[in-house]
Structure formats: structure tokens, C-alpha cells
N, C-alpha and C. Protein backbone atom coordinates (compact mmCIF):
# COMPACT_ATOMS: atom_id res chain seq x y z
N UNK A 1 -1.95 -36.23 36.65
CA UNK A 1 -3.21 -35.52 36.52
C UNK A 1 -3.39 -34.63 37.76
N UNK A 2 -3.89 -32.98 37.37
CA UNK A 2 -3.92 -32.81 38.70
C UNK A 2 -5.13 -32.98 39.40
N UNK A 3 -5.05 -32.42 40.90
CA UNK A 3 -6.16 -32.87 41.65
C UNK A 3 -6.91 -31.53 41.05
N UNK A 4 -8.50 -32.17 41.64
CA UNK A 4 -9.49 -30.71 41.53
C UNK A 4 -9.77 -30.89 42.80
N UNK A 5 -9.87 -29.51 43.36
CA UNK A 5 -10.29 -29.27 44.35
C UNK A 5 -11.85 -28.16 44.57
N UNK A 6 -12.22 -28.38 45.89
CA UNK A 6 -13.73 -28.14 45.66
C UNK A 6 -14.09 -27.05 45.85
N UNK A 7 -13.37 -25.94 46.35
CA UNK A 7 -13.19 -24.59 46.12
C UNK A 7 -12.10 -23.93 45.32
N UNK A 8 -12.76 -22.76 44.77
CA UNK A 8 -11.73 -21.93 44.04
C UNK A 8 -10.79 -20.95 44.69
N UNK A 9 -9.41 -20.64 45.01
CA UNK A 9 -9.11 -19.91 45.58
C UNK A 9 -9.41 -18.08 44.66
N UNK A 10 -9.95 -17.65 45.34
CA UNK A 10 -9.84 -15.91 44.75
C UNK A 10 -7.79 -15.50 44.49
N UNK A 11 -8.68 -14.49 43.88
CA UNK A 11 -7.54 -13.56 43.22
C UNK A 11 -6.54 -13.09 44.37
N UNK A 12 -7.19 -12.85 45.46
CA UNK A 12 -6.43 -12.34 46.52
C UNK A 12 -5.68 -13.03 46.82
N UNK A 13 -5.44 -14.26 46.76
CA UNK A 13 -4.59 -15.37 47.26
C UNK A 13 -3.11 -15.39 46.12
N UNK A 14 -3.41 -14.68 44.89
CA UNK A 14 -2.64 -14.87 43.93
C UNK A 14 -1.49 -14.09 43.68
N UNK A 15 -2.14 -12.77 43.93
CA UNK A 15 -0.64 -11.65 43.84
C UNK A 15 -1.21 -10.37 44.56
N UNK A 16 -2.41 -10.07 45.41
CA UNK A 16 -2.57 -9.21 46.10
C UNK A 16 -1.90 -9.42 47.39
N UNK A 17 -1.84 -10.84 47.74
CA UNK A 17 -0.74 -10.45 49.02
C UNK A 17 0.30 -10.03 49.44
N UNK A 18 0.73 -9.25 50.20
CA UNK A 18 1.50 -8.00 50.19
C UNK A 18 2.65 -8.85 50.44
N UNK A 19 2.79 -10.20 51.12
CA UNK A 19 3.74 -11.08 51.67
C UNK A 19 4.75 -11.83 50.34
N UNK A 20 4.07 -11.09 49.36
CA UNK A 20 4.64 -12.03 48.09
C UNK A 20 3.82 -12.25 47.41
N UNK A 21 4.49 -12.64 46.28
CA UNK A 21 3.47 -13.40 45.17
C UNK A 21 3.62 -15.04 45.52
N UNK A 22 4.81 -14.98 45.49
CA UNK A 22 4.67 -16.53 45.43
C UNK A 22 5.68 -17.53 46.87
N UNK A 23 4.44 -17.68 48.23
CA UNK A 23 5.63 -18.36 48.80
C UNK A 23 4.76 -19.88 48.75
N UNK A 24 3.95 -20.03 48.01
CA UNK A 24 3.89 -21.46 47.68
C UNK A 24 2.60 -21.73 48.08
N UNK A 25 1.72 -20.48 48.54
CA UNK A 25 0.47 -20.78 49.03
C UNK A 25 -0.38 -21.02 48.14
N UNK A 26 -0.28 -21.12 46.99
CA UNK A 26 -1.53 -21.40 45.70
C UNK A 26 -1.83 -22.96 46.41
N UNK A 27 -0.82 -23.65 47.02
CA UNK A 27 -1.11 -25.06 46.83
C UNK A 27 -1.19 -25.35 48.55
N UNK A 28 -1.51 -24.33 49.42
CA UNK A 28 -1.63 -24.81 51.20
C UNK A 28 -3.19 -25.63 50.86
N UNK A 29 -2.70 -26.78 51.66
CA UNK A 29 -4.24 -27.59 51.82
C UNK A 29 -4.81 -26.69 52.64
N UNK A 30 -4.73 -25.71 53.50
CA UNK A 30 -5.39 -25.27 54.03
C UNK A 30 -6.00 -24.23 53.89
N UNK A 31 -5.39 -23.36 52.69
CA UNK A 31 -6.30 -22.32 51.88
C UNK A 31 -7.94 -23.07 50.82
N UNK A 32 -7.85 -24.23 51.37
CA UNK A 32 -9.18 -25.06 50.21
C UNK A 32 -9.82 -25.42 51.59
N UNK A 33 -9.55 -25.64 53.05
CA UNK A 33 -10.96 -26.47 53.41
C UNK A 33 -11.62 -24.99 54.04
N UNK A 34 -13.10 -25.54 53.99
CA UNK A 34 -13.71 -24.63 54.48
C UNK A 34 -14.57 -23.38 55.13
N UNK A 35 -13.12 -23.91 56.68
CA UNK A 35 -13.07 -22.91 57.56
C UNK A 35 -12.66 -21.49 57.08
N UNK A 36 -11.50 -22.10 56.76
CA UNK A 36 -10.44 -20.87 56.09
C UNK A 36 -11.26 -20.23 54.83
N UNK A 37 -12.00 -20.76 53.99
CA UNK A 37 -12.35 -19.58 53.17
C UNK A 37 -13.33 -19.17 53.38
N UNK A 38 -14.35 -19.91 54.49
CA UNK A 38 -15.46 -18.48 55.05
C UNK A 38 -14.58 -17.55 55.85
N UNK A 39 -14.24 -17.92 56.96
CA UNK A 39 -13.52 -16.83 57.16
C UNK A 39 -12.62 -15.60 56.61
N UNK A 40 -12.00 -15.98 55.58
CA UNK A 40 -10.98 -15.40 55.01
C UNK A 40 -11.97 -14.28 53.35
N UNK A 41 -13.07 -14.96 53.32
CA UNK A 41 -14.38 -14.30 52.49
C UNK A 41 -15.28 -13.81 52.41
N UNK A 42 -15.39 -14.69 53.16
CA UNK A 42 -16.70 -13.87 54.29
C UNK A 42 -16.57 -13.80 55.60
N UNK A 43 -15.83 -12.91 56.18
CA UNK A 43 -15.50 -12.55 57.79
C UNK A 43 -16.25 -11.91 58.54
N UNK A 44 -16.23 -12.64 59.18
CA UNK A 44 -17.88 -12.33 60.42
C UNK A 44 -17.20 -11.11 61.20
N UNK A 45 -18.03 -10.22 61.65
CA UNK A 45 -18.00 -8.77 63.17
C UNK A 45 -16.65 -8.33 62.08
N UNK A 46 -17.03 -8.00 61.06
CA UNK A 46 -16.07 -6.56 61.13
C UNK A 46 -16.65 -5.59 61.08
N UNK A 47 -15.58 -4.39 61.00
CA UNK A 47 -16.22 -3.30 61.04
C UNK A 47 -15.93 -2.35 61.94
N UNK A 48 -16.51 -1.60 62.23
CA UNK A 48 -15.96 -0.51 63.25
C UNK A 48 -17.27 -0.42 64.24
N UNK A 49 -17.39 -0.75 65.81
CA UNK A 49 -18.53 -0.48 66.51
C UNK A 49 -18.58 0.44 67.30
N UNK A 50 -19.22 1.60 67.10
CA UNK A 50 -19.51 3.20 67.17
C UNK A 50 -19.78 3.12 69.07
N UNK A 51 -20.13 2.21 69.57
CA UNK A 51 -20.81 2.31 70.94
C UNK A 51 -19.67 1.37 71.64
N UNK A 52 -18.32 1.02 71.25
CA UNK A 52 -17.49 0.24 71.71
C UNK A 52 -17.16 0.95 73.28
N UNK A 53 -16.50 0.20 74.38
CA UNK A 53 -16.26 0.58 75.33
C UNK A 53 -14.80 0.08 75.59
N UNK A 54 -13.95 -1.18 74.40
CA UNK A 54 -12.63 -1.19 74.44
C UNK A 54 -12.44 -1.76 73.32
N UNK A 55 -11.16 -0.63 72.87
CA UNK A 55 -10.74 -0.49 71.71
C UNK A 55 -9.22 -0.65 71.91
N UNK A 56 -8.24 -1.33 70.87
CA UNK A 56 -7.30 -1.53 70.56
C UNK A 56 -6.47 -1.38 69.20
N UNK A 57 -5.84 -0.85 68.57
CA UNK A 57 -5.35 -1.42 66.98
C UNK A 57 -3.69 -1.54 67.30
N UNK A 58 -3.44 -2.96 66.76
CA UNK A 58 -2.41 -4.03 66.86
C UNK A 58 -1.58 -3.88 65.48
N UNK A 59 -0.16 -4.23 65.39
CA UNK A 59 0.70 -3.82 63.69
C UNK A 59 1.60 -4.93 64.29
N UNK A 60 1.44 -5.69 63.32
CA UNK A 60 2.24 -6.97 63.35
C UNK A 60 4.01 -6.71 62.86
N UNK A 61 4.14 -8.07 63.09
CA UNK A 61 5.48 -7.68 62.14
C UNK A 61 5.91 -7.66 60.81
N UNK A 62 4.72 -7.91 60.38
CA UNK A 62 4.78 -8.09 58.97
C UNK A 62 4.44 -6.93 58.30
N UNK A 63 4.15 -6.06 59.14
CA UNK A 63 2.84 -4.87 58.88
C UNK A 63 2.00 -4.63 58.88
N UNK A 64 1.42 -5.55 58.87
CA UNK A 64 -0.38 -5.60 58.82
C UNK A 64 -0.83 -5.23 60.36
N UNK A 65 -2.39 -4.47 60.47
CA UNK A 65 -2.93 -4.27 61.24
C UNK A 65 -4.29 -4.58 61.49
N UNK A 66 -4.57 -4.67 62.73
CA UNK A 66 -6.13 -5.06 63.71
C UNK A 66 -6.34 -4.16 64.30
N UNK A 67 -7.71 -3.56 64.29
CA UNK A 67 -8.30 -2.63 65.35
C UNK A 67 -9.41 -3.54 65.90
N UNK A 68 -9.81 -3.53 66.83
CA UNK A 68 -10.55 -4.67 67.58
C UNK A 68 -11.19 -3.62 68.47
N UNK A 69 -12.59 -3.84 68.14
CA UNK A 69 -13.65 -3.17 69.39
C UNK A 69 -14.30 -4.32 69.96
N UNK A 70 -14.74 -3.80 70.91
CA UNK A 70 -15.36 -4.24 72.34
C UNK A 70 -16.55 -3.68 72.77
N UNK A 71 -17.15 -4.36 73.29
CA UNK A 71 -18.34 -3.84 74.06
C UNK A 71 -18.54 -4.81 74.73
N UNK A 72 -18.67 -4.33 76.30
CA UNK A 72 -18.79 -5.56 77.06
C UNK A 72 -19.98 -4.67 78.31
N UNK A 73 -20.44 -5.74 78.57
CA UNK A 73 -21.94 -5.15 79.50
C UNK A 73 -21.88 -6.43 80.95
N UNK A 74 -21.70 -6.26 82.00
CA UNK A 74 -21.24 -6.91 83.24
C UNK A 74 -20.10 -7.76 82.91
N UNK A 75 -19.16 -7.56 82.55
CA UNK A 75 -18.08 -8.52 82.04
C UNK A 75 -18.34 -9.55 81.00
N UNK A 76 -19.27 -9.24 80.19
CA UNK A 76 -19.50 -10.26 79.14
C UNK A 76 -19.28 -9.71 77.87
N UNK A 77 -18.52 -10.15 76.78
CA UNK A 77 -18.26 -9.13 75.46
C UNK A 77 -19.35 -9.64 75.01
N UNK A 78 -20.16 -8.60 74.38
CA UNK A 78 -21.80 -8.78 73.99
C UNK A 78 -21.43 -8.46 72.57
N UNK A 79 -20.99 -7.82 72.43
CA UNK A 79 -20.53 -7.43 70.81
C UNK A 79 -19.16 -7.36 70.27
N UNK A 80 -18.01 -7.78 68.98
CA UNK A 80 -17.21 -7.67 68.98
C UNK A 80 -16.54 -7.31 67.59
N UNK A 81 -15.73 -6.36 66.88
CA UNK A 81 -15.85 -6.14 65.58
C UNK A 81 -14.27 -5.82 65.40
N UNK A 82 -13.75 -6.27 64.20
CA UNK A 82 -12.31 -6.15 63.63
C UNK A 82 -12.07 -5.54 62.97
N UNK A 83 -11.10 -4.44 62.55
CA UNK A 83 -11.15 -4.00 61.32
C UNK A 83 -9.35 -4.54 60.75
N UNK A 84 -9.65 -5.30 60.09
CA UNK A 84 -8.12 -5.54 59.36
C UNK A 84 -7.37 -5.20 57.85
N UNK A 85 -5.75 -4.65 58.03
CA UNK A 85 -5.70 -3.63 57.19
C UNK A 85 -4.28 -5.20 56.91
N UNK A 86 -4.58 -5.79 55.77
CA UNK A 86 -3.53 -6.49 55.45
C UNK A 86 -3.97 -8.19 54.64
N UNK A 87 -3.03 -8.76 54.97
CA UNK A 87 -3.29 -9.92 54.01
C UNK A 87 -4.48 -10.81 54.74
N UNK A 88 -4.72 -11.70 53.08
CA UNK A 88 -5.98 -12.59 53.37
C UNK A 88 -5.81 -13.26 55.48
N UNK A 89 -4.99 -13.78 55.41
CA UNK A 89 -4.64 -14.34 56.72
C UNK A 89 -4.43 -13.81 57.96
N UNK A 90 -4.59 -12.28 57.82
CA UNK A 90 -4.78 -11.66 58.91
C UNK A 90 -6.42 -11.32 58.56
N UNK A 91 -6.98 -11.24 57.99
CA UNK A 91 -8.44 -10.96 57.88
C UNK A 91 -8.81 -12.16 58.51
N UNK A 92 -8.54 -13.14 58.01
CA UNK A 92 -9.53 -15.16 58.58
C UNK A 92 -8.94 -14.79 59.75
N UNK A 93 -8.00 -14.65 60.35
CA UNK A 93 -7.20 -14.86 61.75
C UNK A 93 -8.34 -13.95 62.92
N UNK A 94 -8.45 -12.53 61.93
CA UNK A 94 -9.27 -11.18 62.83
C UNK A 94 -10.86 -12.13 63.06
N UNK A 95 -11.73 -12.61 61.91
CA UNK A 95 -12.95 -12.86 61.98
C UNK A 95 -12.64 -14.32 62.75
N UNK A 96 -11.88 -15.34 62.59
CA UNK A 96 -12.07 -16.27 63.61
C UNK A 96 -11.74 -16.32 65.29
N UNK A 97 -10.80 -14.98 65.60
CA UNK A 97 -10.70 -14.65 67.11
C UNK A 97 -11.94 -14.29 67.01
N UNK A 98 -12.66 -13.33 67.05
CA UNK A 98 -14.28 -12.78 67.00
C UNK A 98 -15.13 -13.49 67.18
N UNK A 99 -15.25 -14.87 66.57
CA UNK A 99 -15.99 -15.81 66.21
C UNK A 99 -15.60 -16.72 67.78
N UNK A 100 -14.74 -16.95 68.02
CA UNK A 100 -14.14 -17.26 68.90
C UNK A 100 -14.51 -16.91 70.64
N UNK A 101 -14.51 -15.06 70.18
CA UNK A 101 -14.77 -14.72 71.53
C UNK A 101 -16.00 -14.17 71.94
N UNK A 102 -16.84 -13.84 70.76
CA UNK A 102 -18.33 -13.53 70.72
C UNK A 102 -19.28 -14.00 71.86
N UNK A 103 -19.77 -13.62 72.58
CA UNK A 103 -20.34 -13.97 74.21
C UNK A 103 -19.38 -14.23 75.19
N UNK A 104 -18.49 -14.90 75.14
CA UNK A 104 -17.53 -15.04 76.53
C UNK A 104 -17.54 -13.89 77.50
N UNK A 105 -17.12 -13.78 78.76
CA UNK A 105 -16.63 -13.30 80.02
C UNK A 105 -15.43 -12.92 79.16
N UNK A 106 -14.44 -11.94 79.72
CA UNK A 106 -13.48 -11.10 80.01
C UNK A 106 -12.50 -12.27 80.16
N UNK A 107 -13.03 -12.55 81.30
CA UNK A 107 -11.54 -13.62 81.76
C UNK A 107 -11.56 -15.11 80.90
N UNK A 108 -12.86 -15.59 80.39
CA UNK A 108 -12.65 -16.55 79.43
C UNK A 108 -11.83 -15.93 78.05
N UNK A 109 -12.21 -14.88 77.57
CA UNK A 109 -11.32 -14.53 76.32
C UNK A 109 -10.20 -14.52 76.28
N UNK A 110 -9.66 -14.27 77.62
CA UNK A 110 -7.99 -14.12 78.03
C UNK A 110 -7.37 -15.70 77.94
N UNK A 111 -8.00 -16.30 78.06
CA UNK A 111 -7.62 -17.35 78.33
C UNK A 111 -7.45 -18.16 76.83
N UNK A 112 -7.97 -17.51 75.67
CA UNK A 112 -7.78 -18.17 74.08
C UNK A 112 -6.22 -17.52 73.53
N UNK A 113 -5.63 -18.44 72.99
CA UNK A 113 -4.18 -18.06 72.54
C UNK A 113 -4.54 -18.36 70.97
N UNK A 114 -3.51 -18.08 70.07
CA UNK A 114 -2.99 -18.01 68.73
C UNK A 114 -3.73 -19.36 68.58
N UNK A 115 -2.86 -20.46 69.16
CA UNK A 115 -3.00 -21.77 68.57
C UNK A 115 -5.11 -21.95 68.37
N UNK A 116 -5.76 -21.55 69.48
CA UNK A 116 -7.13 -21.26 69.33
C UNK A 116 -7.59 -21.04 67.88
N UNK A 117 -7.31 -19.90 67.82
CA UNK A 117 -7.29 -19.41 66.33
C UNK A 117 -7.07 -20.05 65.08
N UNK A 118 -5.83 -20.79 65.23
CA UNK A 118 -5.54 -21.81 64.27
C UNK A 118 -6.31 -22.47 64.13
N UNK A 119 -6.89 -22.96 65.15
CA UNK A 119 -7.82 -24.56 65.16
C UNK A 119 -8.78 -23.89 64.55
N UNK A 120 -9.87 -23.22 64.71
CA UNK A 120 -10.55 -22.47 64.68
C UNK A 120 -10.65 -22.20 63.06
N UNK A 121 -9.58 -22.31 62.38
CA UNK A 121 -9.33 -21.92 60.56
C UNK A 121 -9.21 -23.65 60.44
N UNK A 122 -9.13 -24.44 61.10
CA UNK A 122 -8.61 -25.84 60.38
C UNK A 122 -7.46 -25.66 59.88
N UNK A 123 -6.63 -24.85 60.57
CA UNK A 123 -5.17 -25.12 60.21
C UNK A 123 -4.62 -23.74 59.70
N UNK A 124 -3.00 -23.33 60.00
CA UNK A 124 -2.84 -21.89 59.67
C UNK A 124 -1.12 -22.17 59.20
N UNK A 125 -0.38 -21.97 58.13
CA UNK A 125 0.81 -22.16 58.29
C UNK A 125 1.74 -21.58 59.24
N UNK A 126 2.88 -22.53 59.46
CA UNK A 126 3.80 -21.18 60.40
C UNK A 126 4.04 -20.27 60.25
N UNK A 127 4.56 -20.29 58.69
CA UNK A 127 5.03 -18.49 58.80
C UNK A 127 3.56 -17.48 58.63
N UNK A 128 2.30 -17.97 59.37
CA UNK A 128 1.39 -16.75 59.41
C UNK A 128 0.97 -17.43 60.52
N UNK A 129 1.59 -18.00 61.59
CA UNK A 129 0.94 -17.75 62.91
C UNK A 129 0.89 -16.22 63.68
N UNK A 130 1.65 -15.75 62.97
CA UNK A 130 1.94 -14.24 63.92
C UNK A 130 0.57 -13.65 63.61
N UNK A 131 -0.12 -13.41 62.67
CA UNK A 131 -1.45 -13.25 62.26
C UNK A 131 -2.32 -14.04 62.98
N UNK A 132 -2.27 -14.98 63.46
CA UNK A 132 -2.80 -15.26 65.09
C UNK A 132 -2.99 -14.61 65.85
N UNK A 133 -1.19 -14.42 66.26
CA UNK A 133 -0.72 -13.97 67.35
C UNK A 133 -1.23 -12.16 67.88
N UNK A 134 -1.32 -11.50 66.38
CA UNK A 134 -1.74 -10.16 66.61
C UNK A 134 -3.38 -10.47 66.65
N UNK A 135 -4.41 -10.90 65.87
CA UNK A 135 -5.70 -10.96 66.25
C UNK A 135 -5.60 -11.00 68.21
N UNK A 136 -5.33 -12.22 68.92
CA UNK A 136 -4.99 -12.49 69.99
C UNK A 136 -4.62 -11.53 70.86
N UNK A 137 -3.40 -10.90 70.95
CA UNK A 137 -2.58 -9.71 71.31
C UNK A 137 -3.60 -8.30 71.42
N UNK A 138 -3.56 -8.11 70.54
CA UNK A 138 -4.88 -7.00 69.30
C UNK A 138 -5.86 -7.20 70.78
N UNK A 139 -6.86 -8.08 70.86
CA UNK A 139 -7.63 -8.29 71.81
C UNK A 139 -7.37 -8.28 73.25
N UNK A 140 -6.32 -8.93 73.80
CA UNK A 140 -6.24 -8.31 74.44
C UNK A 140 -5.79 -6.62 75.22
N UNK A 141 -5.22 -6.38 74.71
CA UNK A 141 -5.09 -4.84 74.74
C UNK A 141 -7.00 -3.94 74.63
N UNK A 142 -6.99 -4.49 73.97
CA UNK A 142 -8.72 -4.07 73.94
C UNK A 142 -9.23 -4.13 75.07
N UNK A 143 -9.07 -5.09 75.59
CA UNK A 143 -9.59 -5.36 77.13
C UNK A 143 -9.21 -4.66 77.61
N UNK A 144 -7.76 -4.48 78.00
CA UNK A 144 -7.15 -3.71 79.00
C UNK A 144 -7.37 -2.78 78.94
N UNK A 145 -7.66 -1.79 77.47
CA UNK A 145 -8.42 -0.80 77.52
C UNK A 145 -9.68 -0.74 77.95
N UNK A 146 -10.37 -1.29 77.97
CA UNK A 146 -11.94 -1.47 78.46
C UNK A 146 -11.92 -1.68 79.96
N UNK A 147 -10.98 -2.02 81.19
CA UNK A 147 -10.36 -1.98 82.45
C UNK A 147 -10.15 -0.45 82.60
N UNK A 148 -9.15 -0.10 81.67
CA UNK A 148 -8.55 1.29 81.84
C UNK A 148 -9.65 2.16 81.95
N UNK A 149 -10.61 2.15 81.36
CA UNK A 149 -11.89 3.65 81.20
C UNK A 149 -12.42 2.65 82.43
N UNK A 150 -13.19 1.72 83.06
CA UNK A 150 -13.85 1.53 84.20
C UNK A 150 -12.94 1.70 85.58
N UNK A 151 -11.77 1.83 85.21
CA UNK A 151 -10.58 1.98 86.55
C UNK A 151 -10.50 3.12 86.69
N UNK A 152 -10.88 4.40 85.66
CA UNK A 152 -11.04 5.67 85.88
C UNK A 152 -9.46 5.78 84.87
N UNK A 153 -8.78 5.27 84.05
CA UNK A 153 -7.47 5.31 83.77
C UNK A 153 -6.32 4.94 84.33
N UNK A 154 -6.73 4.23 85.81
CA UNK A 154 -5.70 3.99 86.21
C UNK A 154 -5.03 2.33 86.04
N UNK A 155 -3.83 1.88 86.11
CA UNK A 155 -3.12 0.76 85.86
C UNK A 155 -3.53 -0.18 86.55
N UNK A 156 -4.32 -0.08 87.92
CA UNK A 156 -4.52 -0.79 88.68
C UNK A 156 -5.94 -0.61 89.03
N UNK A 157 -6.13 -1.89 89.66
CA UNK A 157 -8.12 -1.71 90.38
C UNK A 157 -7.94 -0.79 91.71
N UNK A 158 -8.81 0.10 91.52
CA UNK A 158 -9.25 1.01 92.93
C UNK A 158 -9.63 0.27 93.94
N UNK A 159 -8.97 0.82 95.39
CA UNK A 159 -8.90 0.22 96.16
C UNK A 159 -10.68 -0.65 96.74
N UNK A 160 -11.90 0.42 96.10
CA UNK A 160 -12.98 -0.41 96.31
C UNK A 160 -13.27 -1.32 96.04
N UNK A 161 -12.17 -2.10 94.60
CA UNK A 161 -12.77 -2.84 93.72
C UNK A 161 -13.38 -4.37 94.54
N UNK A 162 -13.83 -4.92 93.96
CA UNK A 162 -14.24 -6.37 94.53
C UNK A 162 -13.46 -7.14 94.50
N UNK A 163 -12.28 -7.01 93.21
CA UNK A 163 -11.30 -7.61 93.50
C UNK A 163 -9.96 -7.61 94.34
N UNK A 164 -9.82 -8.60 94.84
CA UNK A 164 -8.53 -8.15 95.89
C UNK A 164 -7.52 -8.29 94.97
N UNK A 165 -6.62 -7.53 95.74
CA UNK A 165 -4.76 -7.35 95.42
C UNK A 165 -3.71 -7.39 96.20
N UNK A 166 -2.69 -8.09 95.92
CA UNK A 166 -1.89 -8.09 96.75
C UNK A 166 -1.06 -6.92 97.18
N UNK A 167 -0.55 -6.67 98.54
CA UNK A 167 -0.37 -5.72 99.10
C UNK A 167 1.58 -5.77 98.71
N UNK A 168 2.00 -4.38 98.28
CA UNK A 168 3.46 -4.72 97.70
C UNK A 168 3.93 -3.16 98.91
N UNK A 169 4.93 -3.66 99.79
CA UNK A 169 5.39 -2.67 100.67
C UNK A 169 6.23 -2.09 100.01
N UNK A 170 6.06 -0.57 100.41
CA UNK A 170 6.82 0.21 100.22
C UNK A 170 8.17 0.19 100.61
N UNK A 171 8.96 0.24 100.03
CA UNK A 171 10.61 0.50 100.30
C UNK A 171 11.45 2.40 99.94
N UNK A 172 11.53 2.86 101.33
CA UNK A 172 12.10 4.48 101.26
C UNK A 172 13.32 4.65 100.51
N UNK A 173 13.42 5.81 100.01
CA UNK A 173 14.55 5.94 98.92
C UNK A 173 16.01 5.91 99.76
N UNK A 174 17.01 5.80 99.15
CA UNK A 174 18.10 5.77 99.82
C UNK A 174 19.01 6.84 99.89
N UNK A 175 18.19 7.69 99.34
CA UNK A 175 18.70 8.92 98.87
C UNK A 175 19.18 9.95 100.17
């Protein structure tokens, strides 16, 4: 007899994913609890945010893509929005980093990896951790862009910054 389970998976799960029709996900316990199908249905901060101050868009290896805005006001991301161009599991992956990093500091967000994310869905198969991995990735680059326009564009903090740096001596050419 089979089991019933207490959500329905959508259509998208069935043959819109670009990854295949069939690698066996009709039956992941982890496409039914749910984390994974609010996220993956209803995905929180997407969208595109018009007043962003760091922006990124990420292309996995699968193909799929993340654009990830930012807005951050004294080092705190105050606002945060995804736009994802690909399968169900990079969409849950985009809205649960978001969900994830929504109020944090700069340097707390840096500090959330893939596996975060996972937890975060109640579970993610292997072969779509990389859909983690780019939400994750995706974000940070966002940041670094959001460094880059307050550094004036440059790679490094200006020498006023508050933060210190280590001093790397010059070595003359041998030329």
C-alpha cells in the first residue's frame, strides 16, 4: 500500500526541471517536509531591490542562476532579495540563504556556508548541494561588491580605513 503523504508535490517537481525528468526526486523525503516546500513555493525576498548597494548574479554548474541584492546600512544587511533563474532547488536554496541572512552584520553572513542552507530546507540532496553552494557564493560576491563601491572600487581598504592591514614589502624588479 502506498504511503500518503501530507503535502502534494507541484507540477514543477515533475518534468519542469531542467535537471531531468526523472532522477528519482518524485520520492526525496525531503521534497514533502515543510521547510522545503515553503521555501521552494513560496520564497521569501525575491525580487529585484531598486535601492540595492551590493549586487551579484552567480551561474552554477548546472546552469542555473542567482542575482542577489543587498542593502546594507552601517554593516548590517537591512534588506535582501534573490532573483533565481532555474530549478525548484535553486529557488528554496536562493529564499532560504535570504532567510538566513536577513538582519545579520557583513561579517556574520560570511561566516554561513552551503551546509547552513541545507539545514535551513531540512535537508537538500547531494547532487543539489551546488544550489547551496551558488545561493552562498552568489552572496558573497554581493558583498564584495558592496566593499568595492564604499572602497571607492578599489581591491583593498584605503589606507584611512579603521581597519588595519597587514603591511606586504615591496620587492624591486630584477630587471
Amino acid at each position: 500500500m502506498a504511503k500518503k503523504h501530507r503535502f502534494e508535490i507541484p507540477e514543477l517537481h515533475h518534468g519542469d526541471d531542467h535537471h531531468g525528468s526523472d532522477h528519482g526526486h518524485e520520492h526525496d523525503p525531503h521534497l514533502l517536509n515543510e521547510q522545503f516546500f515553503s521555501h521552494a513555493n513560496q520564497p521569501g525576498h525575491m525580487g529585484v531591490l531598486p535601492s540595492a548597494n551590493g549586487y551579484a548574479k552567480g551561474v552554477g554548474v548546472c546552469g542555473d542562476a542567482i542575482e542577489v541584492y543587498l542593502s546594507v546600512k552601517n554593516g548590517k544587511i537591512t534588506d535582501i532579495r534573490h532573483a533565481p533563474k532555474g530549478c525548484t532547488y535553486t529557488v528554496a536554496c536562493g529564499s532560504a540563504m535570504c532567510h538566513l541572512i536577513s538582519g545579520k552584520t557583513l561579517e556574520d553572513a560570511l561566516t554561513v556556508v552551503p551546509e547552513d542552507v541545507a539545514s535551513e530546507l531540512a535537508g537538500l540532496p547531494e547532487d543539489h548541494m551546488h544550489c547551496a553552494a551558488l545561493a552562498i557564493n552568489t552572496l558573497g560576491e554581493a558583498i564584495d561588491d558592496y566593499y568595492q563601491k564604499i572602497w571607492g572600487g578599489k581591491k583593498s581598504m584605503p589606507e584611512n580605513s579603521d581597519l588595519k592591514t597587514a603591511s606586504i614589502p615591496v620587492i624591486p624588479s630584477q630587471h
